[in-house]
C-alpha atoms as a PDB file:
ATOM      1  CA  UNK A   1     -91.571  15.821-143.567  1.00  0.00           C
ATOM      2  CA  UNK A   2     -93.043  18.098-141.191  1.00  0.00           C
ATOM      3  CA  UNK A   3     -97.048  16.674-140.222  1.00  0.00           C
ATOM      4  CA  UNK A   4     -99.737  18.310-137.963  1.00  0.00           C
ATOM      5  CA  UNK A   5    -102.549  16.019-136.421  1.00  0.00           C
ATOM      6  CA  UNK A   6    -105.157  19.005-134.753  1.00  0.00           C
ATOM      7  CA  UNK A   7    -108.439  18.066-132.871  1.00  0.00           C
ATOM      8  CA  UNK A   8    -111.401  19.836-131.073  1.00  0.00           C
ATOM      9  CA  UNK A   9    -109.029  22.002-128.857  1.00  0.00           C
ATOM     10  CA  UNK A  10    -108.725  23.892-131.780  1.00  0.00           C
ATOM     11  CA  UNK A  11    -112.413  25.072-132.194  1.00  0.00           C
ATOM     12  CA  UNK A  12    -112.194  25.775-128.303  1.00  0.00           C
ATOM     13  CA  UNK A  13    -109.327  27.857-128.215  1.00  0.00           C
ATOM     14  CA  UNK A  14    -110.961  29.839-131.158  1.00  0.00           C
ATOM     15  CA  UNK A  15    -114.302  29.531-130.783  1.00  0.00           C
ATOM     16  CA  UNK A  16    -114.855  28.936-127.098  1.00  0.00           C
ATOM     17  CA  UNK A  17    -115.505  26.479-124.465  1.00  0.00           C
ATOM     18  CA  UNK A  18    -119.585  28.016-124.339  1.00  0.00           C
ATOM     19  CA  UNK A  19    -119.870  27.193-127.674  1.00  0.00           C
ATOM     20  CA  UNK A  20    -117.821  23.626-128.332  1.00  0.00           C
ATOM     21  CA  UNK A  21    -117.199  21.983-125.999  1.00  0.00           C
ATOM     22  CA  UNK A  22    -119.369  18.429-124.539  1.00  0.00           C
ATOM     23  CA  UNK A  23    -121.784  20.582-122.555  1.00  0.00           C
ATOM     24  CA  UNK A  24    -122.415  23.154-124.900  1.00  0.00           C
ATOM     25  CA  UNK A  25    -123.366  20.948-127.947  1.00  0.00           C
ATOM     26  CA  UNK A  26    -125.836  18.590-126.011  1.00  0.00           C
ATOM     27  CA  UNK A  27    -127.225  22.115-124.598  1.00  0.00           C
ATOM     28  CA  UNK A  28    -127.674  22.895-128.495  1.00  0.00           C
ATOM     29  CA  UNK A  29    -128.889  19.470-129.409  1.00  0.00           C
ATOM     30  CA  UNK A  30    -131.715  19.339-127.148  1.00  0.00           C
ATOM     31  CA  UNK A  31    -132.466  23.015-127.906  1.00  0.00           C
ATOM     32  CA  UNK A  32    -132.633  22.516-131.331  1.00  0.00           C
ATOM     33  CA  UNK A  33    -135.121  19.358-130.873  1.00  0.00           C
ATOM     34  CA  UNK A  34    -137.509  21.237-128.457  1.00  0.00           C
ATOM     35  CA  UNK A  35    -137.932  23.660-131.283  1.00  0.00           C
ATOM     36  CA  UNK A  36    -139.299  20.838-133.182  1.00  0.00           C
ATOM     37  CA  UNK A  37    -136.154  21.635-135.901  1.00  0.00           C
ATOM     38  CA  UNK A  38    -136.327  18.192-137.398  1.00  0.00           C
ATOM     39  CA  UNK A  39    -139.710  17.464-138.618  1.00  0.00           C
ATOM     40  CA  UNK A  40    -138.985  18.779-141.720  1.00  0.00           C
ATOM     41  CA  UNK A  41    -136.742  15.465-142.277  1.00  0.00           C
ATOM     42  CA  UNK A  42    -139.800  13.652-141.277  1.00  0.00           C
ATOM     43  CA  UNK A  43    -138.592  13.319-136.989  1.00  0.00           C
ATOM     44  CA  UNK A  44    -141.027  14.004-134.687  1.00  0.00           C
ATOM     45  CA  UNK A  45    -139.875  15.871-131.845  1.00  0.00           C
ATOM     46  CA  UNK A  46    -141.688  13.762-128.916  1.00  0.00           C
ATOM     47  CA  UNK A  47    -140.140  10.521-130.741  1.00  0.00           C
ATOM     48  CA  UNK A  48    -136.258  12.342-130.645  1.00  0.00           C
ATOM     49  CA  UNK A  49    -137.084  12.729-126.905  1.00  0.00           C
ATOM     50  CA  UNK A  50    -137.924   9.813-126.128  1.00  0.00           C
ATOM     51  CA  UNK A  51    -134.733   8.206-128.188  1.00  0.00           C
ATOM     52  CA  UNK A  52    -132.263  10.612-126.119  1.00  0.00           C
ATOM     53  CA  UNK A  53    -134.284   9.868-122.554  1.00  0.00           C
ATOM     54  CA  UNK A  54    -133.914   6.140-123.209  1.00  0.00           C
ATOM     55  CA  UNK A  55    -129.974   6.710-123.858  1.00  0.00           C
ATOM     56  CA  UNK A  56    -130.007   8.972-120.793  1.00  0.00           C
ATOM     57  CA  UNK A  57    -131.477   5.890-119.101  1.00  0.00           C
ATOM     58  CA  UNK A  58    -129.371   3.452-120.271  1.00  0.00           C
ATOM     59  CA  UNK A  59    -126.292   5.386-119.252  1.00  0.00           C
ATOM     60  CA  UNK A  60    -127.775   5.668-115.559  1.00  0.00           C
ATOM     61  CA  UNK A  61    -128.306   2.090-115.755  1.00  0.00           C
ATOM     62  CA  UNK A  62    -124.708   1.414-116.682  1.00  0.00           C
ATOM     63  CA  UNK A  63    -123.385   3.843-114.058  1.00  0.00           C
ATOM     64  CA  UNK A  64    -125.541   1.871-111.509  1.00  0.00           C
ATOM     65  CA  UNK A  65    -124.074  -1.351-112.532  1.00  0.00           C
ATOM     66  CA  UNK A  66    -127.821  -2.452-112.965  1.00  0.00           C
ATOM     67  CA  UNK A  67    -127.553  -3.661-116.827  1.00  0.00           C
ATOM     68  CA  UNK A  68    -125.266  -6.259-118.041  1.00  0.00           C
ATOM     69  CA  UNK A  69    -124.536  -7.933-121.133  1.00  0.00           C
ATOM     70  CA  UNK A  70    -125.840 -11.400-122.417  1.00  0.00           C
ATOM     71  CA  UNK A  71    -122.815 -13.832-122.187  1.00  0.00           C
ATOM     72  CA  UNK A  72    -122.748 -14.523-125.981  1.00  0.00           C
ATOM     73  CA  UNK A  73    -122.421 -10.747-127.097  1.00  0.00           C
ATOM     74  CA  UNK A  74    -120.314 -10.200-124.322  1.00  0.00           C
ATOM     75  CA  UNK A  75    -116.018  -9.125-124.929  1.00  0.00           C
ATOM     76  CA  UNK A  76    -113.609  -7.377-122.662  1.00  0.00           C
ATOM     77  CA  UNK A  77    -113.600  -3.684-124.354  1.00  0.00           C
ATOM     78  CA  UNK A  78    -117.271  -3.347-123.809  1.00  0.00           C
ATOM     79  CA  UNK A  79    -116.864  -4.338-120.451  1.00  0.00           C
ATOM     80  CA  UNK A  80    -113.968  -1.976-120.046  1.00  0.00           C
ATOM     81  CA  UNK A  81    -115.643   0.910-121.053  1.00  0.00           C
ATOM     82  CA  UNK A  82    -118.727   0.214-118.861  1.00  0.00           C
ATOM     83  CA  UNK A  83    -116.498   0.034-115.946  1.00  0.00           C
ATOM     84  CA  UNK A  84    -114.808   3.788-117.006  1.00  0.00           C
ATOM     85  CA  UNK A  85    -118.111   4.731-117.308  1.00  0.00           C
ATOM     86  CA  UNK A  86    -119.038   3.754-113.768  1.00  0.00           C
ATOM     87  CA  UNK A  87    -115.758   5.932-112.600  1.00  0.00           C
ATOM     88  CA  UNK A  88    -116.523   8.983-114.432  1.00  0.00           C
ATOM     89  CA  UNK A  89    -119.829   9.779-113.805  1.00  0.00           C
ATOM     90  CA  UNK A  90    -122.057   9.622-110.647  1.00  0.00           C
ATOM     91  CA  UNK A  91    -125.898   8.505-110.289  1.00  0.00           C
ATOM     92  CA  UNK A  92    -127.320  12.003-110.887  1.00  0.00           C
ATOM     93  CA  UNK A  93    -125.210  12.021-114.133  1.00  0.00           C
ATOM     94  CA  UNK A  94    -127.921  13.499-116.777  1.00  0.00           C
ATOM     95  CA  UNK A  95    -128.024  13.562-120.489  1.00  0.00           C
ATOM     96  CA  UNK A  96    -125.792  17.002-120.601  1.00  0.00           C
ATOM     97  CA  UNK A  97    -122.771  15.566-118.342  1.00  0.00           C
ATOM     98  CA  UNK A  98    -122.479  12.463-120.517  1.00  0.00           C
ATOM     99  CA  UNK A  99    -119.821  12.255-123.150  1.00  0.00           C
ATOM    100  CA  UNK A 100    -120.681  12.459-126.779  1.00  0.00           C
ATOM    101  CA  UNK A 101    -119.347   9.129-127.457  1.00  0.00           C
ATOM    102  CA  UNK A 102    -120.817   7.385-124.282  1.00  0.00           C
ATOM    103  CA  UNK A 103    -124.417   8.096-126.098  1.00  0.00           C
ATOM    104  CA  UNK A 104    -123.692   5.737-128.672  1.00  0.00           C
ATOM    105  CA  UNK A 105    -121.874   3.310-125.765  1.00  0.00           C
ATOM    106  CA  UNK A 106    -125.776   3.157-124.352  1.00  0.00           C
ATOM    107  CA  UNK A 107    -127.257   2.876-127.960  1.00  0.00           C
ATOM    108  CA  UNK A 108    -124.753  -0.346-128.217  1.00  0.00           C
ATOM    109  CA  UNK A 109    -125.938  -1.453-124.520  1.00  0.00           C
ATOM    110  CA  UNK A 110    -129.554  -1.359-125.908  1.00  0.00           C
ATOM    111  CA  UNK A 111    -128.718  -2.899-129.154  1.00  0.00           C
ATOM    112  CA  UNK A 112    -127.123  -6.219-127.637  1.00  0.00           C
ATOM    113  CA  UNK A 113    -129.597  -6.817-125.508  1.00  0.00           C
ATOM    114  CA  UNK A 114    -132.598  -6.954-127.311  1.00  0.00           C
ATOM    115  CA  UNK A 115    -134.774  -9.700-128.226  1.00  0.00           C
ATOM    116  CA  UNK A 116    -135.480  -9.632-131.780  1.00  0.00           C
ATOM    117  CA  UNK A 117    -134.407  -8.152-134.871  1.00  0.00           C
ATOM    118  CA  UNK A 118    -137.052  -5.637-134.987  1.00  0.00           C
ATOM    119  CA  UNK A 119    -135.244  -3.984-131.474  1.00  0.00           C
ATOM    120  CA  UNK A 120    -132.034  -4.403-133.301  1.00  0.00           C
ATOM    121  CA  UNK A 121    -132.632  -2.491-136.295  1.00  0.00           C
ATOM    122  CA  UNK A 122    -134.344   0.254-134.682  1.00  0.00           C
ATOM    123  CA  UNK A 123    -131.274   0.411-132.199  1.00  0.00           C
ATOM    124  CA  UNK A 124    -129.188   0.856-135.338  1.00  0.00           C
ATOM    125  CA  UNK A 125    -131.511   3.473-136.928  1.00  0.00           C
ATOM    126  CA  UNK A 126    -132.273   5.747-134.017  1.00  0.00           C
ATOM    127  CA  UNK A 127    -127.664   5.595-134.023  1.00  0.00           C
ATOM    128  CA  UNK A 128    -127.287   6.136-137.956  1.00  0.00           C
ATOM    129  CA  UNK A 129    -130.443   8.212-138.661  1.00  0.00           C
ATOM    130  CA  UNK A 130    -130.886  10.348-135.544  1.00  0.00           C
ATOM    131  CA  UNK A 131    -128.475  10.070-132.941  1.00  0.00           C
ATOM    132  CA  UNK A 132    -125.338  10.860-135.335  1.00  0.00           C
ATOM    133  CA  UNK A 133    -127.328  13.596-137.721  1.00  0.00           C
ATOM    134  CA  UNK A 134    -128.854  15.897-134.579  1.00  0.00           C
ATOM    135  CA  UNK A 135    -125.309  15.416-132.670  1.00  0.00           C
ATOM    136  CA  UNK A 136    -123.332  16.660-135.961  1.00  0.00           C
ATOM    137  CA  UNK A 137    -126.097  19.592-136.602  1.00  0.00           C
ATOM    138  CA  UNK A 138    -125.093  20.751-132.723  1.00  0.00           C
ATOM    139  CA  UNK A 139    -121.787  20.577-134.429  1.00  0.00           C
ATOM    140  CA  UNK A 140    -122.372  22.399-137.007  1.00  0.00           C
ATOM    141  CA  UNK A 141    -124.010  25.162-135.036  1.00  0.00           C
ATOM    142  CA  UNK A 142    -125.943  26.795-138.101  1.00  0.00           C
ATOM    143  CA  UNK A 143    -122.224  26.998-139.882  1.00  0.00           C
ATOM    144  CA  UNK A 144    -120.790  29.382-137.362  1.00  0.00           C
ATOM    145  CA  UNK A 145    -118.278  26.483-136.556  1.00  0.00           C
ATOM    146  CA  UNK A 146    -117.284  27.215-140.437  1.00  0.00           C
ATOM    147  CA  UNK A 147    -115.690  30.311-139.307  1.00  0.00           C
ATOM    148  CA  UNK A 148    -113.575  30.292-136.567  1.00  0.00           C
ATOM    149  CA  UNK A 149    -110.732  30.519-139.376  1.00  0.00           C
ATOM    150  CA  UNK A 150    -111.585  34.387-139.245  1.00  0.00           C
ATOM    151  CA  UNK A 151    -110.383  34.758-135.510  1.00  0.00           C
ATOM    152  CA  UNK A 152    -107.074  33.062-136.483  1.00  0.00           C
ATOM    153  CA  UNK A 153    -103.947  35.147-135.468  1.00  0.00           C
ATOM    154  CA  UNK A 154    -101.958  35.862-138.620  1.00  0.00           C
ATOM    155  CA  UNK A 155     -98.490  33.849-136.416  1.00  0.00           C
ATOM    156  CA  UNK A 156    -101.136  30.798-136.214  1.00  0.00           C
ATOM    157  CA  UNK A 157    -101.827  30.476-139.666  1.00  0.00           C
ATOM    158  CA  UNK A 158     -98.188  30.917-140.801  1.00  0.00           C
ATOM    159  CA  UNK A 159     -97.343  27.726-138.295  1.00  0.00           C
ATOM    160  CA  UNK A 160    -100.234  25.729-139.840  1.00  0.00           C
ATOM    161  CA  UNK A 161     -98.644  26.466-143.449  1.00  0.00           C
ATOM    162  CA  UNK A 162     -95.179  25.551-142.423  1.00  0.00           C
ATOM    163  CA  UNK A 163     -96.479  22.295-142.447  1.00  0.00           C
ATOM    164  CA  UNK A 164     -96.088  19.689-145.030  1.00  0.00           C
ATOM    165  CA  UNK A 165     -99.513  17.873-144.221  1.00  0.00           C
ATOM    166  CA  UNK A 166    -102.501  18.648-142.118  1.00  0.00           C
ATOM    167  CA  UNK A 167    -104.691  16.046-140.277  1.00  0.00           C
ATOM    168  CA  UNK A 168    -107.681  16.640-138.238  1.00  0.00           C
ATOM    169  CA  UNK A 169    -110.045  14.798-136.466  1.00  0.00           C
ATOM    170  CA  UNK A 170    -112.976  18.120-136.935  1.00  0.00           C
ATOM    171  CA  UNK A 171    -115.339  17.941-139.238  1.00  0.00           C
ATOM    172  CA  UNK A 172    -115.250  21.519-140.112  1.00  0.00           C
ATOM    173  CA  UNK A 173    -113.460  23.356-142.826  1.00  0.00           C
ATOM    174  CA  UNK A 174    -111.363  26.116-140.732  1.00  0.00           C
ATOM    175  CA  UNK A 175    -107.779  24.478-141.640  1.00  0.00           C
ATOM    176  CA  UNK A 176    -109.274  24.446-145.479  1.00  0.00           C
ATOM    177  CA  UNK A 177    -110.010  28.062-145.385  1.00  0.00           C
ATOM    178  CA  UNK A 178    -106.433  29.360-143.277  1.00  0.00           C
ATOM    179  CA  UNK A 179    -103.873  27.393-145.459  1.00  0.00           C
ATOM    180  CA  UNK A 180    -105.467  28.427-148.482  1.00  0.00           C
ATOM    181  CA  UNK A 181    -104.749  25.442-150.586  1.00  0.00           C
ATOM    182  CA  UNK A 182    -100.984  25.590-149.431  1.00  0.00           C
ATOM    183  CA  UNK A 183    -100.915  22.548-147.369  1.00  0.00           C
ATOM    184  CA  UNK A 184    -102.863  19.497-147.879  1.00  0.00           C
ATOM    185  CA  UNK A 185    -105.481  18.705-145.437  1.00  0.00           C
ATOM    186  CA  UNK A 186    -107.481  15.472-144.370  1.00  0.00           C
ATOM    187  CA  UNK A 187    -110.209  14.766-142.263  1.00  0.00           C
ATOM    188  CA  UNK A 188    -109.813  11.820-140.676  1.00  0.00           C
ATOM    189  CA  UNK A 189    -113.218  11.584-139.177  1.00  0.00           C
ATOM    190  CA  UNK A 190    -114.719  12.787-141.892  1.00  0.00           C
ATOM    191  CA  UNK A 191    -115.730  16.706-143.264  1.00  0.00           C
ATOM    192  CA  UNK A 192    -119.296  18.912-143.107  1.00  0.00           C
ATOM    193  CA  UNK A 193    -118.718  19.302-146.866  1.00  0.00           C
ATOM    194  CA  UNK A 194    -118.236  15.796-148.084  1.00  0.00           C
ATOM    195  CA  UNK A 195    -121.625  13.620-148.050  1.00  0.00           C
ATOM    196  CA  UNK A 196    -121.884   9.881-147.260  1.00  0.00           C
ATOM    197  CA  UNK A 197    -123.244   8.046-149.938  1.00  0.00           C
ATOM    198  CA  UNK A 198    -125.793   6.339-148.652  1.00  0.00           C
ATOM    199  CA  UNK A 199    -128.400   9.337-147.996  1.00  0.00           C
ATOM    200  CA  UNK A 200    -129.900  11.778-149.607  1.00  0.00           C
ATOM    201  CA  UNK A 201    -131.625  14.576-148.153  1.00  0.00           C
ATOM    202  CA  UNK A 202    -133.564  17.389-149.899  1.00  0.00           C
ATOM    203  CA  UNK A 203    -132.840  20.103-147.494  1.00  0.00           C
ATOM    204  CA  UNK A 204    -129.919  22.560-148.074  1.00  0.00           C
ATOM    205  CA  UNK A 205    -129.854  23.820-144.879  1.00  0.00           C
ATOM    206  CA  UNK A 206    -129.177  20.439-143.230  1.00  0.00           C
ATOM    207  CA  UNK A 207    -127.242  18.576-145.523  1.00  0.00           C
ATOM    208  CA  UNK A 208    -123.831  18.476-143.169  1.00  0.00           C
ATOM    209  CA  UNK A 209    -125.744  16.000-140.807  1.00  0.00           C
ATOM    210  CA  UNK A 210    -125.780  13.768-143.582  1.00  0.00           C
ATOM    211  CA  UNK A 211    -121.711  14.075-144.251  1.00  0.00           C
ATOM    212  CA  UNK A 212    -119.351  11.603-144.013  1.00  0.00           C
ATOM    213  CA  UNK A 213    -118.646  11.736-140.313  1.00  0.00           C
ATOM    214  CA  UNK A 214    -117.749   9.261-138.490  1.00  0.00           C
ATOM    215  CA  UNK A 215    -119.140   8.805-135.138  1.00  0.00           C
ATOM    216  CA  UNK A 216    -118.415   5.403-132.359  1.00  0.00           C
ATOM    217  CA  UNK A 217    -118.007   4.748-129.084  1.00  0.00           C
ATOM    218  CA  UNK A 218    -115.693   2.029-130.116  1.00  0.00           C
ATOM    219  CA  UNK A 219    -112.117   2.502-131.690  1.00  0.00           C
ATOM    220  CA  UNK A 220    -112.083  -0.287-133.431  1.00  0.00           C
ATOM    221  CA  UNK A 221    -115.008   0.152-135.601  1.00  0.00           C
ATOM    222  CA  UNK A 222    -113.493   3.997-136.170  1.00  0.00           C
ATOM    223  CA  UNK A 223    -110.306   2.055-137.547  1.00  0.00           C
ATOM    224  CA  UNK A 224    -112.869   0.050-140.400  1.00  0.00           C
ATOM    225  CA  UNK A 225    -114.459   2.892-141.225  1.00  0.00           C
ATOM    226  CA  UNK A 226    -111.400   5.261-141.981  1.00  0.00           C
ATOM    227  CA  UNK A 227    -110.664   2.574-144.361  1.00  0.00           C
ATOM    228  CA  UNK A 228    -113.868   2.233-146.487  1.00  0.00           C
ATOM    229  CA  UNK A 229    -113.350   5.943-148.197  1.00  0.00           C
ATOM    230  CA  UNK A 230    -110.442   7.419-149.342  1.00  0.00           C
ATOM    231  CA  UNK A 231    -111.457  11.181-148.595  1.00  0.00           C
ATOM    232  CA  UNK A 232    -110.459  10.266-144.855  1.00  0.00           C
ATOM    233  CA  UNK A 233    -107.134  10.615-145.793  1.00  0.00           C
ATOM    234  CA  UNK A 234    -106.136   6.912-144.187  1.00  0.00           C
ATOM    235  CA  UNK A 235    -103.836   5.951-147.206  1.00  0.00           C
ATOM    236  CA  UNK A 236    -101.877   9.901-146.836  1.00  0.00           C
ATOM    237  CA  UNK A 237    -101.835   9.536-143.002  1.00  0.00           C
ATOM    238  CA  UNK A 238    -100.037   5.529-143.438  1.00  0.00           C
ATOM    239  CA  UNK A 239     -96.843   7.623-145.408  1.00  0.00           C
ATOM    240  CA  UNK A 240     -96.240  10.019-143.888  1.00  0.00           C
ATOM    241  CA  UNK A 241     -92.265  10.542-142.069  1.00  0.00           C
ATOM    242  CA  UNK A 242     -90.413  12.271-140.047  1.00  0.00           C
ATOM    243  CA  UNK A 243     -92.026  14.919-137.748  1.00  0.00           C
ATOM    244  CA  UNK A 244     -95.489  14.843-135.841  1.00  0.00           C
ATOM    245  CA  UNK A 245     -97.408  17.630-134.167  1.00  0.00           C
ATOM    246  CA  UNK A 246    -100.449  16.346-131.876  1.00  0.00           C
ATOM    247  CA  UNK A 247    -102.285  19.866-131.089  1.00  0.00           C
ATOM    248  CA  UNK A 248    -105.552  20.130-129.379  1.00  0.00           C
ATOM    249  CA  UNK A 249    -106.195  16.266-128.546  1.00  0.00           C
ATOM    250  CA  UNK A 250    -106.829  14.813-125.660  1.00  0.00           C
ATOM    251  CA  UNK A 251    -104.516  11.283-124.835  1.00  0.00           C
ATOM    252  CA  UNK A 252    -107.836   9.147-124.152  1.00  0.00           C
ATOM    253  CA  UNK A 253    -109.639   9.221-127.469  1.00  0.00           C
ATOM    254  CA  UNK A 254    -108.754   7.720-131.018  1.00  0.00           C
ATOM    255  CA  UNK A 255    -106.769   4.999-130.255  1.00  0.00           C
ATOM    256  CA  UNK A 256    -106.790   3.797-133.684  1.00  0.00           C
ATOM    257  CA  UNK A 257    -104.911   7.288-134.839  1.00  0.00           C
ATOM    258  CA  UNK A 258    -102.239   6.315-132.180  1.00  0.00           C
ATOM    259  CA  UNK A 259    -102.116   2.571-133.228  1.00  0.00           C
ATOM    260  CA  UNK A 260    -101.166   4.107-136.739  1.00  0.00           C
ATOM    261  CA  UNK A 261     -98.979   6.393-135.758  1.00  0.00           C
ATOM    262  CA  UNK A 262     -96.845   3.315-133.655  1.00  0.00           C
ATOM    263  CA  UNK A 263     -97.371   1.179-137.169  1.00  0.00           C
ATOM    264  CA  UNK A 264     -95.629   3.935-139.139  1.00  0.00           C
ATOM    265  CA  UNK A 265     -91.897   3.136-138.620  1.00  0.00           C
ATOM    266  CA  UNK A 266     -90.541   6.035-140.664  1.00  0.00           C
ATOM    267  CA  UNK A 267     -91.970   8.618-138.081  1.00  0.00           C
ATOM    268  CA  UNK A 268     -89.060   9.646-136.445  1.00  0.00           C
ATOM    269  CA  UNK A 269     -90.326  12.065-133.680  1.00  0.00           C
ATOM    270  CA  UNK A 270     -93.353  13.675-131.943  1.00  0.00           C
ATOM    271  CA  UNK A 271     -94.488  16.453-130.090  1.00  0.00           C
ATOM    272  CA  UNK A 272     -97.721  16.266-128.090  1.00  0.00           C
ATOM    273  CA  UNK A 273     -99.386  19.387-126.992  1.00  0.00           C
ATOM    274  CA  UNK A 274    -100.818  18.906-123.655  1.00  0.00           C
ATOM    275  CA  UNK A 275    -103.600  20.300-121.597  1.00  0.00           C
ATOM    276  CA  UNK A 276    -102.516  19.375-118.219  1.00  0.00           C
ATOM    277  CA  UNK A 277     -99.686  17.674-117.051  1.00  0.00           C
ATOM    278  CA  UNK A 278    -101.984  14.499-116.075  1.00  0.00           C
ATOM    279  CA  UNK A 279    -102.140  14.249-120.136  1.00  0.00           C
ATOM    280  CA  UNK A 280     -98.709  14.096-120.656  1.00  0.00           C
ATOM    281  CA  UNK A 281     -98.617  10.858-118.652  1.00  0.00           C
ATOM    282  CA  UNK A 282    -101.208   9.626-120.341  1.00  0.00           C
ATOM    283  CA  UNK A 283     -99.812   9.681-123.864  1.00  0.00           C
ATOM    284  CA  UNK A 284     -96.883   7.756-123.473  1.00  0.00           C
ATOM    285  CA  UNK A 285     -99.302   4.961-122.142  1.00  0.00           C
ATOM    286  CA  UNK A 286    -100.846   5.232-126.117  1.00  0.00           C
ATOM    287  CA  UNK A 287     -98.014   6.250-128.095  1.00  0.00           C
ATOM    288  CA  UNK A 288     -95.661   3.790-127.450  1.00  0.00           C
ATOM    289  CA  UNK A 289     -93.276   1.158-129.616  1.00  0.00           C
ATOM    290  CA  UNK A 290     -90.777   2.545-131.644  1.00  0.00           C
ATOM    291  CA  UNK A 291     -92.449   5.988-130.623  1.00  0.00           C
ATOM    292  CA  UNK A 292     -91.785   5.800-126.566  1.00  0.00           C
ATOM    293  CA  UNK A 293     -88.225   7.174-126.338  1.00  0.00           C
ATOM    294  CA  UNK A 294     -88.962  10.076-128.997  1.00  0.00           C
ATOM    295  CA  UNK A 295     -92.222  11.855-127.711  1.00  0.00           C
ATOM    296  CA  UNK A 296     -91.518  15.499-126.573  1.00  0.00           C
ATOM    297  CA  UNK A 297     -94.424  16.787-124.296  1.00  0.00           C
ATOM    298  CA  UNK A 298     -95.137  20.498-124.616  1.00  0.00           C
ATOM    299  CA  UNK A 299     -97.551  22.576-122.933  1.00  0.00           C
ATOM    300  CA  UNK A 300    -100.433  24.261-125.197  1.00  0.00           C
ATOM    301  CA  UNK A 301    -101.211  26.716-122.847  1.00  0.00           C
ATOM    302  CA  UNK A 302     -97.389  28.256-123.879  1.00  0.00           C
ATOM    303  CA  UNK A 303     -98.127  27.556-127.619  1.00  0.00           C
ATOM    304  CA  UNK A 304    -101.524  29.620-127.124  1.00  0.00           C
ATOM    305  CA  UNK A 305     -99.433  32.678-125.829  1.00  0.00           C
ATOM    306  CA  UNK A 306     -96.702  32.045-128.478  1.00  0.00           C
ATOM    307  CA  UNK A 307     -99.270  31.962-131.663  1.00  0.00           C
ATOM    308  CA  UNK A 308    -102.024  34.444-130.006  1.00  0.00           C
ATOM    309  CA  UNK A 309    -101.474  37.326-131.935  1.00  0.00           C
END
């Protein structure tokens, strides 16, 4: 069996770094809530600001080493990732140079420190009912994500069928509309086109920031929820053998996609696509177990001139 895992280099390579990557979707995001975009869902665009300058806060406060976390709330990870967080950014870090991720590392900052349930649940509503839906709409990008398929290269789209199984961590539909039914495909994190149960919103036009995407700082809450529906794909991704393509991921993120991957004794081999060489180090640090001695690092700069036309 023959599987491909893709992630957001994809969209890049196809759709550009303006338009997709960190940078240009926070750009969007706050673009899109300074025209006031959202207050047909009820949001009001001074309250939105004020959410995303108290997470822009936070993060400052966390890069200062000036917030902490009360003892009883308090395990290693957290503190990990506070620490990388000090290392990659600087003091005059704002909003657009944080990570995607890292805004929902401040919403959990906020969220353990505060005083009463009333803090608590608005914590977890300004992460569920705002943060997530205006960071998936930037996404989204008015659908124009939806159709990067069209700048394909007819060799790339023959490689993506000659696969048995398709994974991605994307939440759009570009694989969907290449393969053409061919090859299976799964979103692991979720899809634009598949709606979470729990909402329901009455406007067409914005109905993907209510999908099933998942969205965390945290691995380990990724790893529960790819378990609690079965269009993520969890139960496919658990059986699959043989051969596996990593293309367009970066070694740092989704650590519970690598912990299954090690789990999964019947893969036999795997080639990781890396950016720079740096990332090719990296991987073997998360891909390890029965996986370390069969891990074949190949640059994606090559497989971008192989499959570019």
């Amino acid at each position: 069996m023959k599987t491909l895992i893709v992630g957001n280099g994809i969209d890049i390579q196809f759709g550009g770094v303006s338009e997709y990557c960190n940078y240009a979707i926070l750009v969007r995001m706050l673009k899109n809530v300074n025209a006031d975009k959202y207050s047909v869902l009820g949001f009001s665009k001074l309250d939105l600001l004020d959410i995303l300058d108290t997470c822009e806060k936070t993060n400052k406060k966390i890069i200062q080493n000036e917030v902490g976390i009360p003892e009883e709330n308090d395990y290693l990870f957290l503190q990990m990732e506070m620490a990388r967080v000090r290392r990659m950014y600087t003091s005059d870090s704002s909003l657009l140079d944080i990570g995607l991720e890292d805004l929902f590392l401040a919403v959990e900052v906020l969220y353990l420190n505060s005083l009463n349930d009333e803090d608590r649940s608005f914590c977890q509503y300004a992460k569920d009912e705002i943060l997530q839906p205006i960071i998936l709409d930037a996404i989204y990008n008015d659908g124009k994500i939806n159709e990067l398929y069209k700048n394909y290269p007819d060799s790339f789209v023959r490689y993506l069928k000659s696969h048995d199984a398709i994974f991605t961590l994307n939440y759009d539909t570009n694989i969907e509309s290449a393969v053409e039914g061919e090859v299976p495909v799964y979103h692991i994190h979720g899809c634009f086109s598949d709606y979470a149960k729990k909402t329901e919103r009455k406007i067409e036009s914005l109905k993907h920031m209510y999908c099933n995407g998942i969205m965390s700082w945290y691995w380990l809450e990724k790893f529960g929820d790819e378990e609690l529906d079965s269009r993520y794909g969890i139960s496919e991704l658990k059986n699959i053998d043989g051969h596996v393509e990593l293309l367009g991921m970066s070694p740092c993120n989704d650590e519970q996609l690598f912990i299954r991957l090690m789990e999964n004794k019947r893969i036999k081999s795997c080639d990781y696509y890396y950016f720079d060489r740096s990332d090719a180090i990296e991987i073997r640090k998360h891909l390890c177990g029965h996986l370390a001695g069969h891990i074949t690092n190949k640059s994606v700069k090559n497989f971008w001139k192989r499959y570019s036309a």
